[in-house]
Protein backbone atom coordinates (compact mmCIF):
# COMPACT_ATOMS: atom_id res chain seq x y z
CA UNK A 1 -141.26 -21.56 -119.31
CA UNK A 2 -138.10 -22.37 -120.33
CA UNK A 3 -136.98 -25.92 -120.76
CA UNK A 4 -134.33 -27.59 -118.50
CA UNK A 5 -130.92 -27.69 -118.81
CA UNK A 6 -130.04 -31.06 -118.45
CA UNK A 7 -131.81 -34.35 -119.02
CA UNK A 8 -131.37 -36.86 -116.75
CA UNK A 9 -132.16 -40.84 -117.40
CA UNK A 10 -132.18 -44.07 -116.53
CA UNK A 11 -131.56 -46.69 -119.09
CA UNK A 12 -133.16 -49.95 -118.59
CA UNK A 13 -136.79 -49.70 -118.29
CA UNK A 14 -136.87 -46.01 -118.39
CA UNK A 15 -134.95 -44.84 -121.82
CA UNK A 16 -134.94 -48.49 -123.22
CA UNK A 17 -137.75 -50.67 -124.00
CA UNK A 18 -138.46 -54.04 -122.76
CA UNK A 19 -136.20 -55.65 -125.33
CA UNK A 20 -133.64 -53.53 -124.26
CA UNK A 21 -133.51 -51.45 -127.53
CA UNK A 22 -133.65 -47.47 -128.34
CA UNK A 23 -136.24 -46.52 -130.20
CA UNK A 24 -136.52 -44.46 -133.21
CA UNK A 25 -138.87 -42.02 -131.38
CA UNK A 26 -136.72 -41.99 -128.74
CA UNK A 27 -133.66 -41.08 -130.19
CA UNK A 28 -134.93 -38.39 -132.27
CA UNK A 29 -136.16 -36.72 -128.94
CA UNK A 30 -132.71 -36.89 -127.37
CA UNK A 31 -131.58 -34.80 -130.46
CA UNK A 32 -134.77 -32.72 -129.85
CA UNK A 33 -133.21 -32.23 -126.74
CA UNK A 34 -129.73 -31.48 -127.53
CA UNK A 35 -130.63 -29.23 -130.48
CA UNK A 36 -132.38 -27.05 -128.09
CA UNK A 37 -129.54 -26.94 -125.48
CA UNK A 38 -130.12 -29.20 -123.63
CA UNK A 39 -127.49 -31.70 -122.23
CA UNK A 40 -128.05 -35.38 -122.09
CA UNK A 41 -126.49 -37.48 -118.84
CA UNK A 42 -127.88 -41.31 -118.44
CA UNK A 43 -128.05 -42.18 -114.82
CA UNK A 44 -127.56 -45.41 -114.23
CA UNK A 45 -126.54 -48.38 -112.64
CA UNK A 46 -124.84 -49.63 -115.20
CA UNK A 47 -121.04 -49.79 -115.07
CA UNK A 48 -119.39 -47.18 -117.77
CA UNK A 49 -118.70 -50.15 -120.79
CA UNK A 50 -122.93 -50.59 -120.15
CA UNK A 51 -123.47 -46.86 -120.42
CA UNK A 52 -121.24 -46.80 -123.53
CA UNK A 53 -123.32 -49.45 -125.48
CA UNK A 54 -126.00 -46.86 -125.12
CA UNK A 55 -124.37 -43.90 -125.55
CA UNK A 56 -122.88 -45.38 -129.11
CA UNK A 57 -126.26 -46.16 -130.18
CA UNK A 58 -127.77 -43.02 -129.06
CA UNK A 59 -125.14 -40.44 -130.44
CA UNK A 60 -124.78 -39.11 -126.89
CA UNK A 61 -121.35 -38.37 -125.98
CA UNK A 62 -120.82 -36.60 -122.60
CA UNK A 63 -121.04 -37.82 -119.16
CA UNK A 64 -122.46 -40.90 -117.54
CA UNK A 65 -123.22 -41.34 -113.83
CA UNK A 66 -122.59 -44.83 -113.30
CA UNK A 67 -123.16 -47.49 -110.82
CA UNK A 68 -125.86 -45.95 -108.84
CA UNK A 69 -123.19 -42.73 -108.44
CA UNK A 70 -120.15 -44.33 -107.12
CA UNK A 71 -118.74 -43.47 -110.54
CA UNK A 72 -118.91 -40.29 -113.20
CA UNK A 73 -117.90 -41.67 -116.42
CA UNK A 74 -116.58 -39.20 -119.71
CA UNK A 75 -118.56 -41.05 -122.33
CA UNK A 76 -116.20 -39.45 -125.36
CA UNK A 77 -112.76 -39.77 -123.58
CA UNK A 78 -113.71 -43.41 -122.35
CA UNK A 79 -112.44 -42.03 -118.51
CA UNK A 80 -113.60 -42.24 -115.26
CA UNK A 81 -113.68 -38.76 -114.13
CA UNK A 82 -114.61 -39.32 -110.02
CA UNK A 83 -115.67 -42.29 -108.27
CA UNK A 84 -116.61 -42.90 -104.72
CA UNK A 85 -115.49 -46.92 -103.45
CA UNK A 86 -116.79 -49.16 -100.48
CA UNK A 87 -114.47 -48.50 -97.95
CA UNK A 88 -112.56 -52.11 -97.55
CA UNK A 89 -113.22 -52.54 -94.05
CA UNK A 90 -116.39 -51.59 -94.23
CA UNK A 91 -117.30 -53.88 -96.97
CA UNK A 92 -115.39 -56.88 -95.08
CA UNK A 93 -117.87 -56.02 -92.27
CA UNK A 94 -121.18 -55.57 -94.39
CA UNK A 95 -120.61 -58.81 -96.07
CA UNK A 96 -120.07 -60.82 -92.97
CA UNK A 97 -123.27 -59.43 -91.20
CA UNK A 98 -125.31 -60.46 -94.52
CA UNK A 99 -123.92 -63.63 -94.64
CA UNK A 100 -124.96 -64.13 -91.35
CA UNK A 101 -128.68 -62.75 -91.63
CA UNK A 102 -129.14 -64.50 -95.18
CA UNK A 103 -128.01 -67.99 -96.13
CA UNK A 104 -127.08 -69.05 -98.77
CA UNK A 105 -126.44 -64.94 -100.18
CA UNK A 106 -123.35 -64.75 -102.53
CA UNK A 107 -121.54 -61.72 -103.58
CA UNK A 108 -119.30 -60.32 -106.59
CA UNK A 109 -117.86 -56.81 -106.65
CA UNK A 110 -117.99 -54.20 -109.74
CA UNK A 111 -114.58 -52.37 -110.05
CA UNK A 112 -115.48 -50.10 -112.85
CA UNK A 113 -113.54 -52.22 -115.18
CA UNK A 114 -114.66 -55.85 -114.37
CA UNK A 115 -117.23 -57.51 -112.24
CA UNK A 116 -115.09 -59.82 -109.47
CA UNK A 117 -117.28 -63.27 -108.52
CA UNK A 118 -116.83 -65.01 -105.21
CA UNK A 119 -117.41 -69.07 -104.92
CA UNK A 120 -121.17 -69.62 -106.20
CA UNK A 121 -122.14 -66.35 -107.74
CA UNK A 122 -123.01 -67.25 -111.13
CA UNK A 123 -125.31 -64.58 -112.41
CA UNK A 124 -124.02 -63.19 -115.52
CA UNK A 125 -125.29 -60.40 -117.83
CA UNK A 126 -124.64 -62.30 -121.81
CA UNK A 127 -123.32 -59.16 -123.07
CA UNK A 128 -120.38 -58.80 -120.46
CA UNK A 129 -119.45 -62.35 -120.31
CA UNK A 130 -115.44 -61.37 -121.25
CA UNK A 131 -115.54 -59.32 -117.88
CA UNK A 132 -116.50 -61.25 -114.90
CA UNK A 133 -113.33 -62.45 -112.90
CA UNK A 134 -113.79 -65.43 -110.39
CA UNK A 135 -111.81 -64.43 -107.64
CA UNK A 136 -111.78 -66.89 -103.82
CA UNK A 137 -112.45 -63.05 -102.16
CA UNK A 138 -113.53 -59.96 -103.48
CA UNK A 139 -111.98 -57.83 -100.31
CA UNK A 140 -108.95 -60.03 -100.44
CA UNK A 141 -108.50 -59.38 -104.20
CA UNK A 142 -106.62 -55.58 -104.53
CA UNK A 143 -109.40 -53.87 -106.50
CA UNK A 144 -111.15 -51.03 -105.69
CA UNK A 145 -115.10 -51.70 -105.43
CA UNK A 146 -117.57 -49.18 -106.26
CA UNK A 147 -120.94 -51.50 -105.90
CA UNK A 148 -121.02 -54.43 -104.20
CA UNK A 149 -123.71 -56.91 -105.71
CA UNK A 150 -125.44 -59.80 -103.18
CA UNK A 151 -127.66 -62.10 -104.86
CA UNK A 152 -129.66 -64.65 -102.62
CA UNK A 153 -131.63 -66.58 -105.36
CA UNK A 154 -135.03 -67.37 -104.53
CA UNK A 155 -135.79 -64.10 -102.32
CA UNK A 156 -138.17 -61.36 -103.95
CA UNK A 157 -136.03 -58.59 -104.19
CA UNK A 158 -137.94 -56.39 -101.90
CA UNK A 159 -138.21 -57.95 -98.86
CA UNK A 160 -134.34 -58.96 -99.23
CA UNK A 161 -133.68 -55.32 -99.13
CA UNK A 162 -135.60 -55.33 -95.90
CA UNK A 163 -133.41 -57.93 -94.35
CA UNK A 164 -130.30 -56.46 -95.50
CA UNK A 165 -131.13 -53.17 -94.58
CA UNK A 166 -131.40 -54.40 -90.69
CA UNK A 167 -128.32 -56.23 -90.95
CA UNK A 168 -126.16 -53.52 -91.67
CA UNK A 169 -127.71 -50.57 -90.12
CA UNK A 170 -127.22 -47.61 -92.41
CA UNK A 171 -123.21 -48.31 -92.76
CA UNK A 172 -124.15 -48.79 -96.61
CA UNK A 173 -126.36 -47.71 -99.14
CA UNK A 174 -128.73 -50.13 -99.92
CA UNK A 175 -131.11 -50.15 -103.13
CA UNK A 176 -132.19 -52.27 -106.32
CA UNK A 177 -132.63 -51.73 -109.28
CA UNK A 178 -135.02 -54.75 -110.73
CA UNK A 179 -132.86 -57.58 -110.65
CA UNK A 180 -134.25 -60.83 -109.19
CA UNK A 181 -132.67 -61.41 -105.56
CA UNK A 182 -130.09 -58.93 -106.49
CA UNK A 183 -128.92 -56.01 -104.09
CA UNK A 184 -126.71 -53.37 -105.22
CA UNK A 185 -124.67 -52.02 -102.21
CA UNK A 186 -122.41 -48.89 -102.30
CA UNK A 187 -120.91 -46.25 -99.82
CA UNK A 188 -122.79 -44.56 -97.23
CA UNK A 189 -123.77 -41.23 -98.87
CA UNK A 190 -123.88 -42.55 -102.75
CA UNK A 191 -126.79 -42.66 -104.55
CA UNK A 192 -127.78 -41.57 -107.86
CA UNK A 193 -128.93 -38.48 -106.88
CA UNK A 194 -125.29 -37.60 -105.34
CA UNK A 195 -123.60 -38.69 -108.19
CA UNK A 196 -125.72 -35.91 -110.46
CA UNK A 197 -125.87 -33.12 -108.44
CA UNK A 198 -121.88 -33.15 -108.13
CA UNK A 199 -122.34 -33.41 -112.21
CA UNK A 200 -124.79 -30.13 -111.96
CA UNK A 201 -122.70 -28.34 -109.71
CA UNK A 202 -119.69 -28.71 -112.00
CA UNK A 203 -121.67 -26.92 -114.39
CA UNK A 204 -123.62 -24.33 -112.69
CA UNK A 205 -126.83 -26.38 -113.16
CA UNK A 206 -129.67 -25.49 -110.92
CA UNK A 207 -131.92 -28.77 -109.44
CA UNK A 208 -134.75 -26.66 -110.47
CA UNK A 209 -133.13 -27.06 -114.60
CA UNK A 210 -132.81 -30.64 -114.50
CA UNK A 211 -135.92 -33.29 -115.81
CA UNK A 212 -135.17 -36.84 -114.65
CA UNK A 213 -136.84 -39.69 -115.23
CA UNK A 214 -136.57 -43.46 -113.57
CA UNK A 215 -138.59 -46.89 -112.78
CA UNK A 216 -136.99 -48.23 -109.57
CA UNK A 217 -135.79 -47.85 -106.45
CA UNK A 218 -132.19 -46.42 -107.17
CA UNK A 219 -134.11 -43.87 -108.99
CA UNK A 220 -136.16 -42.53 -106.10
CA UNK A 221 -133.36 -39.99 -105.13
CA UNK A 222 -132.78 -38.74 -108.14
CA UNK A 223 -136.62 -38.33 -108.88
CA UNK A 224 -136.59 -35.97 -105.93
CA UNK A 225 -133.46 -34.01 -106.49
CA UNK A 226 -134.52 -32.97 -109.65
CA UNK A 227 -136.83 -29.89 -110.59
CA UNK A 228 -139.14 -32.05 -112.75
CA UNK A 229 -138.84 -36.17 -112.17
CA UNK A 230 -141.25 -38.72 -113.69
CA UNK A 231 -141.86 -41.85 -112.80
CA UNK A 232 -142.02 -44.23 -116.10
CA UNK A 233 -145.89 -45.50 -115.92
CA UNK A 234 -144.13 -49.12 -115.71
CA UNK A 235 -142.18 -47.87 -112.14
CA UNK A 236 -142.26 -50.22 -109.27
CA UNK A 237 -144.66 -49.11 -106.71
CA UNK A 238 -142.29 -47.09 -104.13
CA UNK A 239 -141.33 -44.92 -107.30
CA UNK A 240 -145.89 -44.78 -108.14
CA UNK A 241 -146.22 -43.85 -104.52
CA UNK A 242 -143.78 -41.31 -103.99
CA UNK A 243 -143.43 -39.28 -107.14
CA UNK A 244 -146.62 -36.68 -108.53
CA UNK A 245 -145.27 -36.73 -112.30
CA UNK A 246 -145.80 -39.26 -114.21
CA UNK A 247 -145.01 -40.88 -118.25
CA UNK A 248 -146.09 -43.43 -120.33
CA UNK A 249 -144.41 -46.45 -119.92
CA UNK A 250 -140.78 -47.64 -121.54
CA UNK A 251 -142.21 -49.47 -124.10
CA UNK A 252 -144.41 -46.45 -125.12
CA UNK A 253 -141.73 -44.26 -125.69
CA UNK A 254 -142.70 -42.32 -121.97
CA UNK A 255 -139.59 -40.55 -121.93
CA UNK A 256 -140.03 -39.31 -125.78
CA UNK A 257 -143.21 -38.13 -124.49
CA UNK A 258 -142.17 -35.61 -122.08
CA UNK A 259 -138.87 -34.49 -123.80
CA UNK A 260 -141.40 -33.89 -127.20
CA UNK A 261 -143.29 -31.57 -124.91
CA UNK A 262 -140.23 -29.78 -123.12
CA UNK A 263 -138.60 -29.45 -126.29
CA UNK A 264 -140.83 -30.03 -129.54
């Protein structure tokens, strides 16, 4: 058979170990990859300066599909290429009804350039200390948001998707991606899975040619759009339920695994 086209990954917990590091085996199978045509796109919900890290230390150096879709990133000419934002009255409405159905939630906003903190949100990632932004308002502050983050701290992540999901009755996209009490909120319609296929389609790429591989919710779509999609064997349950193919988990190289076999 001949391979796919186009690999498609997450990054935490799928491409990258526990420690958050690329492995040697792992990086020599992207290049397996690449050297047999091949094109490399991370999938993530990582803003574009997350997606660089890894792209620098990978030697991958094309296009990133960032923040659960709302943005496609040009990893070489450091530009955001498309992006899809919350609509502002929409997100003034979303965040009231949550509010209202969880106490005590807090919210910040990702821009594609900073991360915008209301009153009280004080999760921070160590690595992007330099660009969170307190801010009284994130719909009152000018910027364009492409994910809105709610964290409620204390509720497992799952059933505060549940709750959020009745508050605001399919006006958003809801999803997670693994982060304790943290939702990740975008426009109605955006989802990983969007956010690649208008990638594919730019290049004639088939579903059918893509392999794609993830380990939590936000990945489910993208699982299913593409031709071949494996669950990481350390995926949270949804992904375990819903998808046939399976890897080894991050932390044995699972994605090396399959691309070594596609490719090798």
């Amino acid at each position: 058979m001949t391979p796919p086209r186009l690999v498609a990954t997450d990054l935490d917990g799928t491409l990258l170990d526990s420690t958050g590091s690329l492995t040697p085996r792992t990086r020599a199978a992207l290049r397996l990859a690449e050297r047999a045509g091949a094109e490399i796109v991370f999938v993530t919900a990582r803003p574009p300066r997350g997606a660089e890290r890894v792209a620098a230390v990978a030697g991958v150096a094309g296009t990133a599909v960032c923040s659960n879709g709302a943005i496609v990133y040009d990893l070489a000419g450091r530009t955001i290429t498309e992006r899809v934002d919350l609509d502002p009255a929409i997100l003034r409405k979303i965040m009231a009804a949550l509010a209202e159905s969880v106490p005590g939630i807090v919210f910040a906003a990702e821009t594609g350039h900073n991360v915008l903190c209301e009153p009280g949100y004080s999760r921070r990632i160590p690595e992007e200390l330099d660009f969170y932004l307190d801010v009284p308002s994130v719909c009152d502050a000018g910027e364009p948001v492409a994910k809105l983050l709610a964290w409620a701290s204390g509720h497992p992540v799952d059933e505060l998707a549940s709750l959020a999901v009745a508050a605001v009755q399919n006006q958003v996209t809801i999803t997670h991606s693994g982060g304790r009490s943290l939702l990740e909120i975008s426009a109605t319609g955006v989802d990983k899975a969007a956010g690649l296929a208008r990638v594919c389609q730019a290049r004639g790429v088939a579903a059918a040619d893509v392999v794609a591989f993830g380990d939590m919710p936000n990945d489910l779509a993208v699982l299913a759009y593409a031709g071949q999609g494996y669950a990481m064997g350390n995926a949270h349950p949804l992904l375990l339920e819903s998808i046939e193919r399976r890897t080894l988990s991050n932390d044995e190289d699972g994605v090396a695994a399959v691309l070594e076999r596609l490719y090798g």
